[in-house]
N, C-alpha and C. Protein backbone atom coordinates (compact mmCIF):
# COMPACT_ATOMS: atom_id res chain seq x y z
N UNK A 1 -50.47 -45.53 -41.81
CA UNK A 1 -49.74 -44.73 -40.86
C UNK A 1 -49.00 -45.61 -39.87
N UNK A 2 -47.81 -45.04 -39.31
CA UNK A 2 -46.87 -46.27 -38.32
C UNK A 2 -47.59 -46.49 -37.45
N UNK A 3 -48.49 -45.60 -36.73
CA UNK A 3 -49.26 -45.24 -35.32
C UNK A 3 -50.28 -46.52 -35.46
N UNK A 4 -50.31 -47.14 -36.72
CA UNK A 4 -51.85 -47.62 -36.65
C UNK A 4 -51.69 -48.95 -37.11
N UNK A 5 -50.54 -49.68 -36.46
CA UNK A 5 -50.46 -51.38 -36.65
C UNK A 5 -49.87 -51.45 -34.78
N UNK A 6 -49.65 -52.59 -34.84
CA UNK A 6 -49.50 -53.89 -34.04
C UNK A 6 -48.46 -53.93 -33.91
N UNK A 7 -47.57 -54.41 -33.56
CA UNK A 7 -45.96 -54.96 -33.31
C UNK A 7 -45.84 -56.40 -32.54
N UNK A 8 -45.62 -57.43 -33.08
CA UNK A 8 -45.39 -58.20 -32.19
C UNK A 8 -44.23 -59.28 -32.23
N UNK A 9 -43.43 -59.82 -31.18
CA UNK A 9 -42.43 -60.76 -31.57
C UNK A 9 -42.70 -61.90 -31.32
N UNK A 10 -42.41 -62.86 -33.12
CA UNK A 10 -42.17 -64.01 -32.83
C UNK A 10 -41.99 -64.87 -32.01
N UNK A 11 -40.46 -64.88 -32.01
CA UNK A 11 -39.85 -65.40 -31.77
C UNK A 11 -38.87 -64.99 -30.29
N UNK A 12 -39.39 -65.22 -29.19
CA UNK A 12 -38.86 -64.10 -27.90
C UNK A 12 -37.64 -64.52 -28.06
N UNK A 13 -37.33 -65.92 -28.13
CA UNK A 13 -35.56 -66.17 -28.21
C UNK A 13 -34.70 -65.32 -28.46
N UNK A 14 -34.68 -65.48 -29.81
CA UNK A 14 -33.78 -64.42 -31.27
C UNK A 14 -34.14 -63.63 -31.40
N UNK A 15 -35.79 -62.50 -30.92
CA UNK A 15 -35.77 -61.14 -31.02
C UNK A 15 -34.86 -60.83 -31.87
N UNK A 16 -36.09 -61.61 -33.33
CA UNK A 16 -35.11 -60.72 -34.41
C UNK A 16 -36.37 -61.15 -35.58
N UNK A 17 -37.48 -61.58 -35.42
CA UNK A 17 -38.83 -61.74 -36.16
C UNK A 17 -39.99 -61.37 -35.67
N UNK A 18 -40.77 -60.70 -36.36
CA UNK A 18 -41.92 -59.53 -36.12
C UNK A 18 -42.79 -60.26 -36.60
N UNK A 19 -44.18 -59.84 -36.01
CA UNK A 19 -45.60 -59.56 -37.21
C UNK A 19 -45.92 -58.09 -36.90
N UNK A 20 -46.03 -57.46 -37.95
CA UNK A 20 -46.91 -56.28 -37.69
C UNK A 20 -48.30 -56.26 -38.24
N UNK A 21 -48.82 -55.86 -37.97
CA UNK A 21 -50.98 -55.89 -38.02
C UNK A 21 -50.84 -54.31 -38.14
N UNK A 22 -52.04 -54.22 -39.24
CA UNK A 22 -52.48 -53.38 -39.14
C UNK A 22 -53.43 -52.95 -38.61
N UNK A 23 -54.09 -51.63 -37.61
CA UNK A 23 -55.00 -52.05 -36.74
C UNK A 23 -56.23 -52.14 -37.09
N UNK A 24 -56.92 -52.74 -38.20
CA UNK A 24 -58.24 -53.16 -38.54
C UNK A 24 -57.84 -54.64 -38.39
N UNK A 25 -56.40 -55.34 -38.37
CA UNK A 25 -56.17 -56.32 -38.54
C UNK A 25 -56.64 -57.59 -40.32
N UNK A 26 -56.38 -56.76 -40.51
CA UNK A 26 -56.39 -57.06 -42.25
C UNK A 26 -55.37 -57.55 -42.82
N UNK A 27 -54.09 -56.89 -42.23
CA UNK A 27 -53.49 -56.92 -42.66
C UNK A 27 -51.65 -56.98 -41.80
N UNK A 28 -51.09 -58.19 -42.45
CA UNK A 28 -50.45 -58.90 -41.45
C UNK A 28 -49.11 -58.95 -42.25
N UNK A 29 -47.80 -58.43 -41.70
CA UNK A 29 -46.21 -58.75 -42.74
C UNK A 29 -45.68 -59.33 -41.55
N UNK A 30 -44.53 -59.83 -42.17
CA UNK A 30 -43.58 -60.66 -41.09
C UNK A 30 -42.07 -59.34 -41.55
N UNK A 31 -41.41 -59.32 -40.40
CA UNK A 31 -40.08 -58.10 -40.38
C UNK A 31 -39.06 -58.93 -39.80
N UNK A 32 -38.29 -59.14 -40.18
CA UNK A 32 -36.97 -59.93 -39.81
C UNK A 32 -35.93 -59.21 -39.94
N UNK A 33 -35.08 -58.78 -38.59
CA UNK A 33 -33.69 -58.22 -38.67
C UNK A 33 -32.64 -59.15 -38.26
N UNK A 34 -31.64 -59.18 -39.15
CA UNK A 34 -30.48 -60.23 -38.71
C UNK A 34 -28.94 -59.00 -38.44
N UNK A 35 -28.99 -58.84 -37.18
CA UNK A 35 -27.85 -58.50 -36.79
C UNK A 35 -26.80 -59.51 -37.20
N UNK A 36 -26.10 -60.26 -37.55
CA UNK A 36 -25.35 -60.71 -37.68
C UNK A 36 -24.69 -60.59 -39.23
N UNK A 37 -25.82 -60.41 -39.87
CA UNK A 37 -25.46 -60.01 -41.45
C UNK A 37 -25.95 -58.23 -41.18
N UNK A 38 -26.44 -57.95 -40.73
CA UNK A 38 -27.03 -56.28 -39.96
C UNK A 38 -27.84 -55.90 -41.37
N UNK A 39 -29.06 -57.04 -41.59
CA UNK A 39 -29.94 -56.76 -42.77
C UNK A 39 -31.64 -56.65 -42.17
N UNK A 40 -32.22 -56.35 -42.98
CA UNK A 40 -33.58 -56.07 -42.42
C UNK A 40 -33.95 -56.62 -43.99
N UNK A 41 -35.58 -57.24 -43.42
CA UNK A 41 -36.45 -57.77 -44.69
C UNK A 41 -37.71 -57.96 -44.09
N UNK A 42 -38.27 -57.80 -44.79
CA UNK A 42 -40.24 -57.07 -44.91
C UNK A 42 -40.69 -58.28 -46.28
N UNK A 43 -41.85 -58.80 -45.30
CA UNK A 43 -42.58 -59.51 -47.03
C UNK A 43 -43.52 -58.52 -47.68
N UNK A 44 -43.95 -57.01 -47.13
CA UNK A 44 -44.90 -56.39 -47.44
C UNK A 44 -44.71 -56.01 -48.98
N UNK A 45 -45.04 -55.91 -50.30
CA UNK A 45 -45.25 -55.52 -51.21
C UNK A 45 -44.33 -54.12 -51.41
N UNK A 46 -44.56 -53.62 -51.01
CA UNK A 46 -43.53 -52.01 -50.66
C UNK A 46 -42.00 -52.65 -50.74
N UNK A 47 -41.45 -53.40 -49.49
CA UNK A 47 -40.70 -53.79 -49.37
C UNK A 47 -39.66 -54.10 -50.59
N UNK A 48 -40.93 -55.36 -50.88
CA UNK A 48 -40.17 -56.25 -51.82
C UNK A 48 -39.51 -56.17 -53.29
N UNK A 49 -40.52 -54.93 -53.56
CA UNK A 49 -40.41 -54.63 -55.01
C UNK A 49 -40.46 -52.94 -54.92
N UNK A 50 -40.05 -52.47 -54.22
CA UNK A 50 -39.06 -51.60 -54.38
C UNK A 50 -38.07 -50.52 -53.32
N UNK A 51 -37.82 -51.77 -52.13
CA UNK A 51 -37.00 -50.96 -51.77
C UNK A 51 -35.67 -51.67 -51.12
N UNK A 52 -36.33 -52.87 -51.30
CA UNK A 52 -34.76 -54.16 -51.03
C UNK A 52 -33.36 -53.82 -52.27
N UNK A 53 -32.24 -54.15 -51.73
CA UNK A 53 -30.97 -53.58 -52.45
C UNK A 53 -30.02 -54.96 -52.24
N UNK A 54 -30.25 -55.27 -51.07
CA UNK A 54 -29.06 -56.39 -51.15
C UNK A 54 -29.19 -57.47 -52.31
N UNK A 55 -28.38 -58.32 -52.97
CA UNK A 55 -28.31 -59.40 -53.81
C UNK A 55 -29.48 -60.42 -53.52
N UNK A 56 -29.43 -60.96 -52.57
CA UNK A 56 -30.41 -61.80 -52.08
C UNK A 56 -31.33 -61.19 -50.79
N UNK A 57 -31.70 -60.15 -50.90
CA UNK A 57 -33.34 -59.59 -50.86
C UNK A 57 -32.69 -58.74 -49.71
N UNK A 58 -33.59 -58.01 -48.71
CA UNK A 58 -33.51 -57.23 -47.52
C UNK A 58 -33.02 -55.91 -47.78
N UNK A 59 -32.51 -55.26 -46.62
CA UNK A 59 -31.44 -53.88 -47.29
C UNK A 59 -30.86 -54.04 -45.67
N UNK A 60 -29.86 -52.75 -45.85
CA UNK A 60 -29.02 -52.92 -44.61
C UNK A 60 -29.64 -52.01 -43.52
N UNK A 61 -29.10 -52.72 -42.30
CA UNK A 61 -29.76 -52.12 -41.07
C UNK A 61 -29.76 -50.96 -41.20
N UNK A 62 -28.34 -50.10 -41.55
CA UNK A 62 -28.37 -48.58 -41.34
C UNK A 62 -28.81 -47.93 -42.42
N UNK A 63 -29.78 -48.46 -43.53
CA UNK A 63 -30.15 -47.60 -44.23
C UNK A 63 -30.92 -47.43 -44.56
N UNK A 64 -31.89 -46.53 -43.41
CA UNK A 64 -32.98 -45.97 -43.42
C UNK A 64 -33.74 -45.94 -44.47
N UNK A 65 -32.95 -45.10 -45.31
CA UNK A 65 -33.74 -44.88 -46.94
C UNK A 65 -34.56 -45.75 -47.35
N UNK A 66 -34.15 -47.18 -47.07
CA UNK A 66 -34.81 -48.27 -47.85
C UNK A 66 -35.39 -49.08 -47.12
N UNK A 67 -35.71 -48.38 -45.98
CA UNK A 67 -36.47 -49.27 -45.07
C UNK A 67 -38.33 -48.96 -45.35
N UNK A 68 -38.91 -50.07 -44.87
CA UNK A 68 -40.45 -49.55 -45.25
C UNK A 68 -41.09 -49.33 -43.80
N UNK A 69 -42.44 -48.82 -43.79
CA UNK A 69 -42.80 -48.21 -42.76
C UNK A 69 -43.15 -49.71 -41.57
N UNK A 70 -42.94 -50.87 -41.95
CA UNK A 70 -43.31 -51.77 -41.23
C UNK A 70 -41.92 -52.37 -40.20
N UNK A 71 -40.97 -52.28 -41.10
CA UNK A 71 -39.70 -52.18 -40.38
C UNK A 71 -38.91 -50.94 -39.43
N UNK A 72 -39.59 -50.05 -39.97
CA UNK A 72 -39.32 -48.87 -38.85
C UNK A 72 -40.27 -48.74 -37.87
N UNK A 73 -41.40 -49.51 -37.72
CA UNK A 73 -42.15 -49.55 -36.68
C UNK A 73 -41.52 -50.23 -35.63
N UNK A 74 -40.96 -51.58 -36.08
CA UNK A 74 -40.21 -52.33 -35.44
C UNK A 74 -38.94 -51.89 -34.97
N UNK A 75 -38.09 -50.90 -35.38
CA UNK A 75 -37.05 -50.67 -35.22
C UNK A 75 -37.62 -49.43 -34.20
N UNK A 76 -38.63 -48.71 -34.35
CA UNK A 76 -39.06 -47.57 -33.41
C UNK A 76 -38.99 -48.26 -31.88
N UNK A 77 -40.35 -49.15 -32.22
CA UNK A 77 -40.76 -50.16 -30.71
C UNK A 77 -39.50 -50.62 -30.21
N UNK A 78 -38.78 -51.12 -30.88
CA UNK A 78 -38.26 -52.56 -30.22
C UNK A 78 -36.80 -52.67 -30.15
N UNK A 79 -36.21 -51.43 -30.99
CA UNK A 79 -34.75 -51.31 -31.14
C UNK A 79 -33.75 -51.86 -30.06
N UNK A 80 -34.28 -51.17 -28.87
CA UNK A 80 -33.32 -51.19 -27.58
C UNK A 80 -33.16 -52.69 -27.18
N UNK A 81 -34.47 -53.59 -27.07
CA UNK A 81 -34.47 -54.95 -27.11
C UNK A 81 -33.22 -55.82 -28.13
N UNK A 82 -33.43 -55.40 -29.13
CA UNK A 82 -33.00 -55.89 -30.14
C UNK A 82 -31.45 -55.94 -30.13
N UNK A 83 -30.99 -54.77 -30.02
CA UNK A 83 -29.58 -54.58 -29.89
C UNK A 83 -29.11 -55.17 -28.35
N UNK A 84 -29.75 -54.86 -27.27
CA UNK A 84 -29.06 -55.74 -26.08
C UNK A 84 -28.98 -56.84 -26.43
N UNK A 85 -29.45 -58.11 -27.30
CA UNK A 85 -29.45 -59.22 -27.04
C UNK A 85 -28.20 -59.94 -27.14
């Protein structure tokens, strides 16, 4: 469930790399959004193998559809951060 991980940033600089935890803490993905290419990428299993579209891995910022629940956590929390930078 989204309610029931962690959110945290990397990288405070570039606020643009995650860990999310799940909250037993078991379980740990890294979420990377690159505004500049406006791609999102998840190492979680879900992610990787079946819902990335771009050529060389991720999917695009605006498309929800193919986002996994670890990247929309991040994009829930942290959006507003993200885009001011």
């Amino acid at each position: 469930m989204m309610n029931d991980v962690k959110v945290e940033c990397i990288d405070k600089d570039h606020l643009g790399l995650f860990t999310v935890k799940s909250s037993d803490g078991k379980r740990e993905y890294c979420v990377d959004i690159d505004l500049d290419d406006m791609t999102v990428y998840c190492d979680c299993p879900d992610f990787k193998y079946r819902r990335q579209t771009e050529r060389w891995g991720g999917a695009l910022l605006n498309d929800g559809s193919h986002h996994c629940k670890h990247i929309k956590s991040v994009l829930r929390l942290h959006w507003r951060d993200i885009k001011s930078r």
